[in-house]
C-alpha atoms as a PDB file:
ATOM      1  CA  UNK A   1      28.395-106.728 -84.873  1.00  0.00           C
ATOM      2  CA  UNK A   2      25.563-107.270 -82.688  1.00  0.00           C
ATOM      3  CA  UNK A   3      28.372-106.906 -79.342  1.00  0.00           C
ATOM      4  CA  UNK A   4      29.309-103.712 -81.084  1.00  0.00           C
ATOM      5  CA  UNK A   5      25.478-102.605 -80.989  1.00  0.00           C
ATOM      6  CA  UNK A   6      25.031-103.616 -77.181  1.00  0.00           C
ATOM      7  CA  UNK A   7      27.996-101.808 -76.106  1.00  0.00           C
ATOM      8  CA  UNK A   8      26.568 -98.554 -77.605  1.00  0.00           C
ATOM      9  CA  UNK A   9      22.921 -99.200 -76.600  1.00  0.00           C
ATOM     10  CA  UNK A  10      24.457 -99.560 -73.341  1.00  0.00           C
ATOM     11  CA  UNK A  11      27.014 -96.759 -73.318  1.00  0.00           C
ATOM     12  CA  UNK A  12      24.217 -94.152 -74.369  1.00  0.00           C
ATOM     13  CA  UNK A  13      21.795 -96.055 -71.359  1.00  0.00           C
ATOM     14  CA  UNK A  14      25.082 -94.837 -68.841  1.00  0.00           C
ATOM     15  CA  UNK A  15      25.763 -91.655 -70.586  1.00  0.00           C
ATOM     16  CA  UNK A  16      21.444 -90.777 -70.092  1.00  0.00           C
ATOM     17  CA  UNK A  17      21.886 -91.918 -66.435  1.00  0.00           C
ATOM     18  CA  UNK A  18      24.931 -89.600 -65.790  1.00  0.00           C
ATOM     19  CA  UNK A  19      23.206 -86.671 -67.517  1.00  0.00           C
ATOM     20  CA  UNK A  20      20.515 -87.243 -65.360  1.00  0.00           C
ATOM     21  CA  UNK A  21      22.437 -87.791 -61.843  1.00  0.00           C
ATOM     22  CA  UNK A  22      24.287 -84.892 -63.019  1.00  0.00           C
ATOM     23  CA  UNK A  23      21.283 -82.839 -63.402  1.00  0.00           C
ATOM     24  CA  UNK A  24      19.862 -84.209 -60.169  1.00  0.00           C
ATOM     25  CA  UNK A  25      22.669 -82.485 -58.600  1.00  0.00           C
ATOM     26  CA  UNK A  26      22.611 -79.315 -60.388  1.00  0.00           C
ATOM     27  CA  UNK A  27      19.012 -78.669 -58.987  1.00  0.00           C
ATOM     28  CA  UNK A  28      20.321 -78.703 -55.490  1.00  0.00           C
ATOM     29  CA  UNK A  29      22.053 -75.287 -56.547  1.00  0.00           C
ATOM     30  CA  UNK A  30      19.014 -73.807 -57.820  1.00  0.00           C
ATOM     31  CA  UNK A  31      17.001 -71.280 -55.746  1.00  0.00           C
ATOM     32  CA  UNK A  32      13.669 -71.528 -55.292  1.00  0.00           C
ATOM     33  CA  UNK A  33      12.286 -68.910 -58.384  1.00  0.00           C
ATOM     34  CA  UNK A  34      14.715 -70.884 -60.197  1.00  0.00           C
ATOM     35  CA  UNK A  35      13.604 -74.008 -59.791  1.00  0.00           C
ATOM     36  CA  UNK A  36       9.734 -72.885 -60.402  1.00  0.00           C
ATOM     37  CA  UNK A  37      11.033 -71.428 -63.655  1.00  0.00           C
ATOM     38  CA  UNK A  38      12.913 -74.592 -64.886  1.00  0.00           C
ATOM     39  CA  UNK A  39       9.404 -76.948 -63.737  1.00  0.00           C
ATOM     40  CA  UNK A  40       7.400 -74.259 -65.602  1.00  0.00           C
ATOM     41  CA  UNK A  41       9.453 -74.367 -68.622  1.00  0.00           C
ATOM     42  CA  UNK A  42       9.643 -78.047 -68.632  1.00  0.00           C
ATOM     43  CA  UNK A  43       5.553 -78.476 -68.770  1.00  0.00           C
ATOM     44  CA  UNK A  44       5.255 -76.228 -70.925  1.00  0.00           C
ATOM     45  CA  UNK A  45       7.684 -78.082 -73.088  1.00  0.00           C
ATOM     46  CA  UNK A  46       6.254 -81.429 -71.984  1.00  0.00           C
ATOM     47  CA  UNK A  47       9.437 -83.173 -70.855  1.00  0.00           C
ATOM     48  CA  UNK A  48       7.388 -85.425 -68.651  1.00  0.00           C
ATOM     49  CA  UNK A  49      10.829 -86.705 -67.097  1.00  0.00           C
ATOM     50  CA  UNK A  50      12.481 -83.665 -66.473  1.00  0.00           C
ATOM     51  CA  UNK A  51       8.739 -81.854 -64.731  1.00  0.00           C
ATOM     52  CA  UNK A  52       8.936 -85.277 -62.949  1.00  0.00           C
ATOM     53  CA  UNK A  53      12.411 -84.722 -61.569  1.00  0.00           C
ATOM     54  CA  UNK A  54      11.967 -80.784 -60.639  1.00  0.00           C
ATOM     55  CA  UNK A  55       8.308 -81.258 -59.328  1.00  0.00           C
ATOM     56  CA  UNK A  56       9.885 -84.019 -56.668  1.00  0.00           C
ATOM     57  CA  UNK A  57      12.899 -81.749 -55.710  1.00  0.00           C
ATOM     58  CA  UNK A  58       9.941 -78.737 -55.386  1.00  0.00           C
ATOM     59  CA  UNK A  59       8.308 -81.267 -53.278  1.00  0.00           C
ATOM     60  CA  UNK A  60      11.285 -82.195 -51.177  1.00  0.00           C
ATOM     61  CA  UNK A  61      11.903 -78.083 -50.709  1.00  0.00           C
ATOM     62  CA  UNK A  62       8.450 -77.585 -49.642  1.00  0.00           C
ATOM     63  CA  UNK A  63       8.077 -75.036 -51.924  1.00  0.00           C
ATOM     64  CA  UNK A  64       6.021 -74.182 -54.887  1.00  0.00           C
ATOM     65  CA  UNK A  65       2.817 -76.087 -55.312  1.00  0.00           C
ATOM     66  CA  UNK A  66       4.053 -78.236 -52.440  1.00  0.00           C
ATOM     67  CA  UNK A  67       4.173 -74.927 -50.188  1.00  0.00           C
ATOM     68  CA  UNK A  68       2.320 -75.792 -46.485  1.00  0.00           C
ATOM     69  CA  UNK A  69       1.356 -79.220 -48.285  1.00  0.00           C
ATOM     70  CA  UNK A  70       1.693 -81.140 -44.638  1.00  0.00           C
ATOM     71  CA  UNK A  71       0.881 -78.058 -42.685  1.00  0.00           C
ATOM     72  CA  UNK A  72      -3.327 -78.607 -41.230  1.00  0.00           C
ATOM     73  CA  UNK A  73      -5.774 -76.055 -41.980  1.00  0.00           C
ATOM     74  CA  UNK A  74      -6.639 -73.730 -39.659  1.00  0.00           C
ATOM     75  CA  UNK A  75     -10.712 -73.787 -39.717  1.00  0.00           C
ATOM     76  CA  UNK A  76     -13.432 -73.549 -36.565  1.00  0.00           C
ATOM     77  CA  UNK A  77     -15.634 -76.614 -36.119  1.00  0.00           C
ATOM     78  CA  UNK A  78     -19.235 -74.936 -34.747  1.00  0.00           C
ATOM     79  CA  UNK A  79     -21.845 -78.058 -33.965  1.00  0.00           C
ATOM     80  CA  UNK A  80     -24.539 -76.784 -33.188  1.00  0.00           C
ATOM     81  CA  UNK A  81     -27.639 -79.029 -31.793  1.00  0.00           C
ATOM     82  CA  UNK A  82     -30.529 -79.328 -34.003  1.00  0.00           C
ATOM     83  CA  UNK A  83     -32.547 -78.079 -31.031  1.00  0.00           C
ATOM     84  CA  UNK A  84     -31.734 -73.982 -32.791  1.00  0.00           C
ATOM     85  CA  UNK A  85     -34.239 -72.282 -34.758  1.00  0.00           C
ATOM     86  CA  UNK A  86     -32.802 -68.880 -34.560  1.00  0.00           C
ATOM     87  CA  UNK A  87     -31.508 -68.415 -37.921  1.00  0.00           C
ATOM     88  CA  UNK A  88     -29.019 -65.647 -36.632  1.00  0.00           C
ATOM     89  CA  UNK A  89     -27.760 -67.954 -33.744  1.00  0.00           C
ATOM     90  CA  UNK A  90     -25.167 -69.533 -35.683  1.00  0.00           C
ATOM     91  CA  UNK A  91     -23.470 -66.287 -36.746  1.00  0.00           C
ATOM     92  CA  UNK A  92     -23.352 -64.697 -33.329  1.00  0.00           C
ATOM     93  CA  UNK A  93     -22.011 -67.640 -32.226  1.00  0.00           C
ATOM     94  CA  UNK A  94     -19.083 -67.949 -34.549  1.00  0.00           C
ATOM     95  CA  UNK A  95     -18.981 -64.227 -34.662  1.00  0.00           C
ATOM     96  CA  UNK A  96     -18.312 -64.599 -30.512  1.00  0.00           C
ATOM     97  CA  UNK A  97     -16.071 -67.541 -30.467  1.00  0.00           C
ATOM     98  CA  UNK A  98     -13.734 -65.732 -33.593  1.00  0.00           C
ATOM     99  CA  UNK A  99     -13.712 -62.700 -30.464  1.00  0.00           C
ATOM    100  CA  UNK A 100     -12.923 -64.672 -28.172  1.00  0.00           C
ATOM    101  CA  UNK A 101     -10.167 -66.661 -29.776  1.00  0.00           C
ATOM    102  CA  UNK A 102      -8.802 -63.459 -30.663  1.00  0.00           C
ATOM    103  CA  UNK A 103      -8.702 -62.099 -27.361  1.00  0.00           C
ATOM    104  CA  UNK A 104      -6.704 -65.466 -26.156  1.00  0.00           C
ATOM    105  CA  UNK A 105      -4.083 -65.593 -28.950  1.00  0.00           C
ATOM    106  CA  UNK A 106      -3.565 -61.707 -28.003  1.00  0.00           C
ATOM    107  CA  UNK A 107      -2.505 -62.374 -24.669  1.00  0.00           C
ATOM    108  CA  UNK A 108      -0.572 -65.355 -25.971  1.00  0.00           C
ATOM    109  CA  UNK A 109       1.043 -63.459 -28.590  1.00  0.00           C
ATOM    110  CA  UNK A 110       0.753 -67.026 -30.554  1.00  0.00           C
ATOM    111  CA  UNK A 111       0.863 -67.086 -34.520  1.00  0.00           C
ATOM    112  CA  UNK A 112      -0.823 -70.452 -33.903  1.00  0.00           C
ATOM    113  CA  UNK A 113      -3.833 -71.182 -35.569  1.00  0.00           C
ATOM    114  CA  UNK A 114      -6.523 -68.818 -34.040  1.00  0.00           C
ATOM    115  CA  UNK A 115      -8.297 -72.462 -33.028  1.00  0.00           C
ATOM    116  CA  UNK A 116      -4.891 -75.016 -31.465  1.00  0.00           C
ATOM    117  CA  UNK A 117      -6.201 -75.924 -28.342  1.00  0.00           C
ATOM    118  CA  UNK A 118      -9.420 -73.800 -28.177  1.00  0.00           C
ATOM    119  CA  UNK A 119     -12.611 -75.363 -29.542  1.00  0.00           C
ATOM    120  CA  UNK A 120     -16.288 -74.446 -29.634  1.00  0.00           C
ATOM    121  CA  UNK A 121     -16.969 -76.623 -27.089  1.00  0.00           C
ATOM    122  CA  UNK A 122     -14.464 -74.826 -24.526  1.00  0.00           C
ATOM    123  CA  UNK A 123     -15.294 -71.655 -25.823  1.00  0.00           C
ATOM    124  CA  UNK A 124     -19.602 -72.436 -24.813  1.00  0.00           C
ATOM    125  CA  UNK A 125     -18.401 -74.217 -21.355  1.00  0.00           C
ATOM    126  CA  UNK A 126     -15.628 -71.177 -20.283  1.00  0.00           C
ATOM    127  CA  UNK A 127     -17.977 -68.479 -21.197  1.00  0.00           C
ATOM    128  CA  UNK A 128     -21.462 -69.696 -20.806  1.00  0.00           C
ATOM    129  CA  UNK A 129     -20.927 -72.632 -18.540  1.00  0.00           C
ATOM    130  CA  UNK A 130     -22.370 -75.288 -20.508  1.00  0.00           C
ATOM    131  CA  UNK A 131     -22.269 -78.036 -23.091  1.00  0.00           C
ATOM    132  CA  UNK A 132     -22.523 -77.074 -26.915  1.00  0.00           C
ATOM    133  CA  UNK A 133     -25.949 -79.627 -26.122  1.00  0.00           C
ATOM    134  CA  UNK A 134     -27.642 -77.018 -23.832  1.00  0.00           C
ATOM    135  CA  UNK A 135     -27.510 -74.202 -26.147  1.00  0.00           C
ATOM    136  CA  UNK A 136     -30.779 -72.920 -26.774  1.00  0.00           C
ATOM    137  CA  UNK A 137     -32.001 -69.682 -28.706  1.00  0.00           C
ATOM    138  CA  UNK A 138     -32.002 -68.052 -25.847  1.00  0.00           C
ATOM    139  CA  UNK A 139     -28.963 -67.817 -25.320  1.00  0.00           C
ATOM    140  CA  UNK A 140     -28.321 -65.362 -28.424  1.00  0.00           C
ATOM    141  CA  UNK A 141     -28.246 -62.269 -26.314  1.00  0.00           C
ATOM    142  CA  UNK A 142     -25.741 -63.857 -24.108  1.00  0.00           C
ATOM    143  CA  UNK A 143     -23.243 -64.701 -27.489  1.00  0.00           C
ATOM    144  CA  UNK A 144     -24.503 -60.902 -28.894  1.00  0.00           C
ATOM    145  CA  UNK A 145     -22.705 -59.797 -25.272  1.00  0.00           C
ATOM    146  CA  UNK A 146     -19.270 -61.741 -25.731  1.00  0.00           C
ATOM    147  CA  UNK A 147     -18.861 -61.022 -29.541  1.00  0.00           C
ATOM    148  CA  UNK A 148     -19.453 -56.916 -29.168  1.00  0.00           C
ATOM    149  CA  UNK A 149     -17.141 -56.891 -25.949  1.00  0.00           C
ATOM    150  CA  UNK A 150     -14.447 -55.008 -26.778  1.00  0.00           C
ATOM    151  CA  UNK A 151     -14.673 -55.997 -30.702  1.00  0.00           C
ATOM    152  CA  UNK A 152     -12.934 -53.148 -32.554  1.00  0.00           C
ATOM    153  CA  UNK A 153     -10.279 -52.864 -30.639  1.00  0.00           C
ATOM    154  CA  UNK A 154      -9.570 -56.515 -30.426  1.00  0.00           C
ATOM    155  CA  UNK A 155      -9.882 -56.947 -34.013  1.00  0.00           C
ATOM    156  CA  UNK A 156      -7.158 -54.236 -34.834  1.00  0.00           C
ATOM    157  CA  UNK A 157      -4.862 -55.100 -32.218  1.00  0.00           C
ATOM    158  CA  UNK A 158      -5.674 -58.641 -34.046  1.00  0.00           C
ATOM    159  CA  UNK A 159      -4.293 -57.489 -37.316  1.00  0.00           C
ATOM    160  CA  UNK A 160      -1.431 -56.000 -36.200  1.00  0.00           C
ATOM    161  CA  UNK A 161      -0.723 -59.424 -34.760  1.00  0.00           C
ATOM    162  CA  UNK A 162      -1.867 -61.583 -38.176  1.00  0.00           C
ATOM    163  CA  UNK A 163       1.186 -58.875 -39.949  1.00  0.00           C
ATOM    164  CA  UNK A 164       3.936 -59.372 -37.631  1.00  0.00           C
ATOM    165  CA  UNK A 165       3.494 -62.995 -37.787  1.00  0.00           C
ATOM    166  CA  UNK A 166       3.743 -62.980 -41.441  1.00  0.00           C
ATOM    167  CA  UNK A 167       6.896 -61.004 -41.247  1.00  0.00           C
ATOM    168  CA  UNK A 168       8.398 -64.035 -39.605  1.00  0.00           C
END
Protein backbone atom coordinates (compact mmCIF):
# COMPACT_ATOMS: atom_id res chain seq x y z
CA UNK A 1 0.00 0.00 0.00
CA UNK A 2 2.33 2.57 1.04
CA UNK A 3 4.59 1.66 -2.60
CA UNK A 4 1.25 2.17 -4.25
CA UNK A 5 1.01 5.76 -2.53
CA UNK A 6 4.72 6.74 -3.52
CA UNK A 7 4.30 5.81 -7.00
CA UNK A 8 1.32 8.24 -7.30
CA UNK A 9 2.82 11.00 -5.10
CA UNK A 10 5.54 10.65 -7.47
CA UNK A 11 3.72 10.25 -10.77
CA UNK A 12 1.60 13.52 -10.03
CA UNK A 13 5.35 15.27 -8.85
CA UNK A 14 6.40 14.21 -12.90
CA UNK A 15 3.09 14.91 -14.37
CA UNK A 16 3.35 18.87 -12.40
CA UNK A 17 6.94 19.05 -13.80
CA UNK A 18 5.86 18.20 -17.43
CA UNK A 19 2.91 20.61 -17.24
CA UNK A 20 5.22 23.04 -16.25
CA UNK A 21 8.23 22.37 -18.88
CA UNK A 22 5.44 22.19 -21.20
CA UNK A 23 4.19 25.52 -20.33
CA UNK A 24 7.73 26.87 -20.21
CA UNK A 25 7.76 26.16 -23.79
CA UNK A 26 4.48 27.41 -24.76
CA UNK A 27 5.55 30.98 -23.56
CA UNK A 28 8.30 31.05 -26.09
CA UNK A 29 5.32 31.29 -28.71
CA UNK A 30 3.69 34.04 -27.04
CA UNK A 31 4.08 37.65 -28.29
CA UNK A 32 4.87 40.22 -26.26
CA UNK A 33 0.97 41.76 -25.42
CA UNK A 34 0.43 38.23 -24.89
CA UNK A 35 2.67 37.47 -22.52
CA UNK A 36 1.85 40.88 -20.44
CA UNK A 37 -1.74 39.66 -20.53
CA UNK A 38 -1.07 36.07 -19.22
CA UNK A 39 1.53 37.82 -16.16
CA UNK A 40 -1.37 40.27 -15.58
CA UNK A 41 -3.93 37.68 -15.33
CA UNK A 42 -1.83 35.49 -13.24
CA UNK A 43 -1.34 38.35 -10.33
CA UNK A 44 -4.36 39.15 -10.42
CA UNK A 45 -5.25 35.57 -9.79
CA UNK A 46 -2.30 35.15 -7.43
CA UNK A 47 -0.64 32.09 -8.96
CA UNK A 48 2.62 33.11 -7.40
CA UNK A 49 4.33 30.25 -9.58
CA UNK A 50 2.93 30.86 -12.75
CA UNK A 51 3.62 35.30 -12.32
CA UNK A 52 7.03 33.80 -11.28
CA UNK A 53 7.53 31.88 -14.49
CA UNK A 54 6.04 34.70 -17.02
CA UNK A 55 7.69 37.66 -15.07
CA UNK A 56 11.31 35.76 -15.73
CA UNK A 57 10.52 35.00 -19.46
CA UNK A 58 9.29 39.05 -19.55
CA UNK A 59 12.60 39.57 -18.04
CA UNK A 60 14.59 37.42 -20.41
CA UNK A 61 12.54 39.38 -23.48
CA UNK A 62 13.41 42.65 -22.12
CA UNK A 63 10.11 43.64 -22.28
CA UNK A 64 7.39 44.76 -20.03
CA UNK A 65 8.42 46.03 -16.65
CA UNK A 66 11.89 44.79 -17.57
CA UNK A 67 11.79 47.25 -20.73
CA UNK A 68 15.46 49.36 -20.86
CA UNK A 69 16.06 47.63 -17.32
CA UNK A 70 20.10 47.45 -18.19
CA UNK A 71 19.97 50.41 -20.47
CA UNK A 72 21.83 53.80 -18.20
CA UNK A 73 19.95 56.86 -17.80
CA UNK A 74 20.56 59.55 -19.79
CA UNK A 75 20.90 62.63 -17.14
CA UNK A 76 23.55 65.85 -17.12
CA UNK A 77 25.87 65.98 -14.11
CA UNK A 78 26.32 70.12 -13.51
CA UNK A 79 28.98 70.64 -10.38
CA UNK A 80 29.11 73.66 -9.82
CA UNK A 81 31.80 75.24 -7.20
CA UNK A 82 30.43 76.60 -4.10
CA UNK A 83 32.29 79.78 -5.03
CA UNK A 84 28.42 80.88 -7.13
CA UNK A 85 26.06 83.13 -5.59
CA UNK A 86 24.13 83.98 -8.62
CA UNK A 87 21.02 82.18 -8.07
CA UNK A 88 20.25 82.21 -11.93
CA UNK A 89 23.82 80.87 -12.77
CA UNK A 90 22.94 77.39 -12.52
CA UNK A 91 20.06 77.55 -15.00
CA UNK A 92 21.90 79.42 -17.71
CA UNK A 93 24.38 77.10 -17.35
CA UNK A 94 22.42 73.95 -17.87
CA UNK A 95 20.17 75.90 -20.10
CA UNK A 96 23.69 76.49 -22.35
CA UNK A 97 25.24 73.14 -22.04
CA UNK A 98 21.46 71.37 -23.05
CA UNK A 99 22.24 74.02 -26.42
CA UNK A 100 25.17 73.04 -26.87
CA UNK A 101 24.79 69.31 -26.64
CA UNK A 102 22.10 69.76 -28.98
CA UNK A 103 23.98 71.48 -31.48
CA UNK A 104 26.74 68.45 -31.33
CA UNK A 105 24.32 65.48 -31.54
CA UNK A 106 22.79 67.54 -34.65
CA UNK A 107 25.79 67.41 -36.57
CA UNK A 108 26.30 63.86 -35.37
CA UNK A 109 22.94 62.84 -36.23
CA UNK A 110 23.44 60.46 -32.95
CA UNK A 111 20.24 59.09 -31.03
CA UNK A 112 22.84 58.71 -28.26
CA UNK A 113 22.16 60.10 -25.10
CA UNK A 114 22.27 63.96 -25.56
CA UNK A 115 25.35 63.62 -22.76
CA UNK A 116 27.80 60.08 -24.16
CA UNK A 117 30.97 61.56 -24.33
CA UNK A 118 30.15 65.27 -23.64
CA UNK A 119 30.22 66.43 -20.01
CA UNK A 120 29.93 69.74 -18.19
CA UNK A 121 33.31 69.85 -17.71
CA UNK A 122 34.14 69.73 -21.63
CA UNK A 123 31.32 71.73 -22.36
CA UNK A 124 32.96 74.92 -19.66
CA UNK A 125 36.69 74.10 -21.06
CA UNK A 126 35.57 74.00 -25.16
CA UNK A 127 33.47 77.01 -24.84
CA UNK A 128 34.78 79.14 -22.10
CA UNK A 129 38.28 77.81 -21.80
CA UNK A 130 38.34 76.83 -18.33
CA UNK A 131 37.83 74.41 -15.48
CA UNK A 132 34.19 73.93 -14.01
CA UNK A 133 36.60 75.40 -10.71
CA UNK A 134 37.10 78.87 -12.32
CA UNK A 135 33.58 79.60 -12.94
CA UNK A 136 32.61 82.63 -11.33
CA UNK A 137 29.27 84.76 -11.54
CA UNK A 138 30.65 86.57 -13.92
CA UNK A 139 30.68 84.53 -16.24
CA UNK A 140 26.68 84.42 -16.58
CA UNK A 141 26.60 86.75 -19.52
CA UNK A 142 29.09 84.64 -21.24
CA UNK A 143 26.63 81.18 -20.66
CA UNK A 144 23.40 83.82 -21.43
CA UNK A 145 25.54 84.19 -25.02
CA UNK A 146 26.00 80.32 -25.80
CA UNK A 147 22.46 79.20 -24.62
CA UNK A 148 20.43 82.06 -26.87
CA UNK A 149 22.83 81.31 -29.94
CA UNK A 150 20.84 80.02 -32.36
CA UNK A 151 18.25 78.41 -29.69
CA UNK A 152 14.95 78.07 -31.58
CA UNK A 153 16.11 76.79 -34.38
CA UNK A 154 18.34 74.28 -32.75
CA UNK A 155 15.71 73.15 -30.53
CA UNK A 156 13.24 72.30 -33.47
CA UNK A 157 15.66 70.88 -35.70
CA UNK A 158 16.30 68.96 -32.17
CA UNK A 159 12.86 67.51 -32.12
CA UNK A 160 12.66 66.49 -35.37
CA UNK A 161 15.75 64.49 -34.48
CA UNK A 162 14.33 63.10 -30.79
CA UNK A 163 11.06 61.69 -33.46
CA UNK A 164 12.99 60.03 -36.05
CA UNK A 165 15.00 58.31 -33.53
CA UNK A 166 12.01 56.97 -31.90
CA UNK A 167 10.75 55.71 -35.17
CA UNK A 168 13.71 53.39 -35.12
Amino acid sequence: MMRRVSHQVAALVALVCLANFAAAEDLTSLSDVQLAERTREAVVAQDAEAALVLLTEMQRRGTGIFAAADKPSCEEVINLSAGITDWKFRAVARQAYFRVAMSRQLEEGSCACLFDGFSFDSFVAAELGKSTSELTDADRPTLERIRDEDRRATEARFRDLEQSCRAK
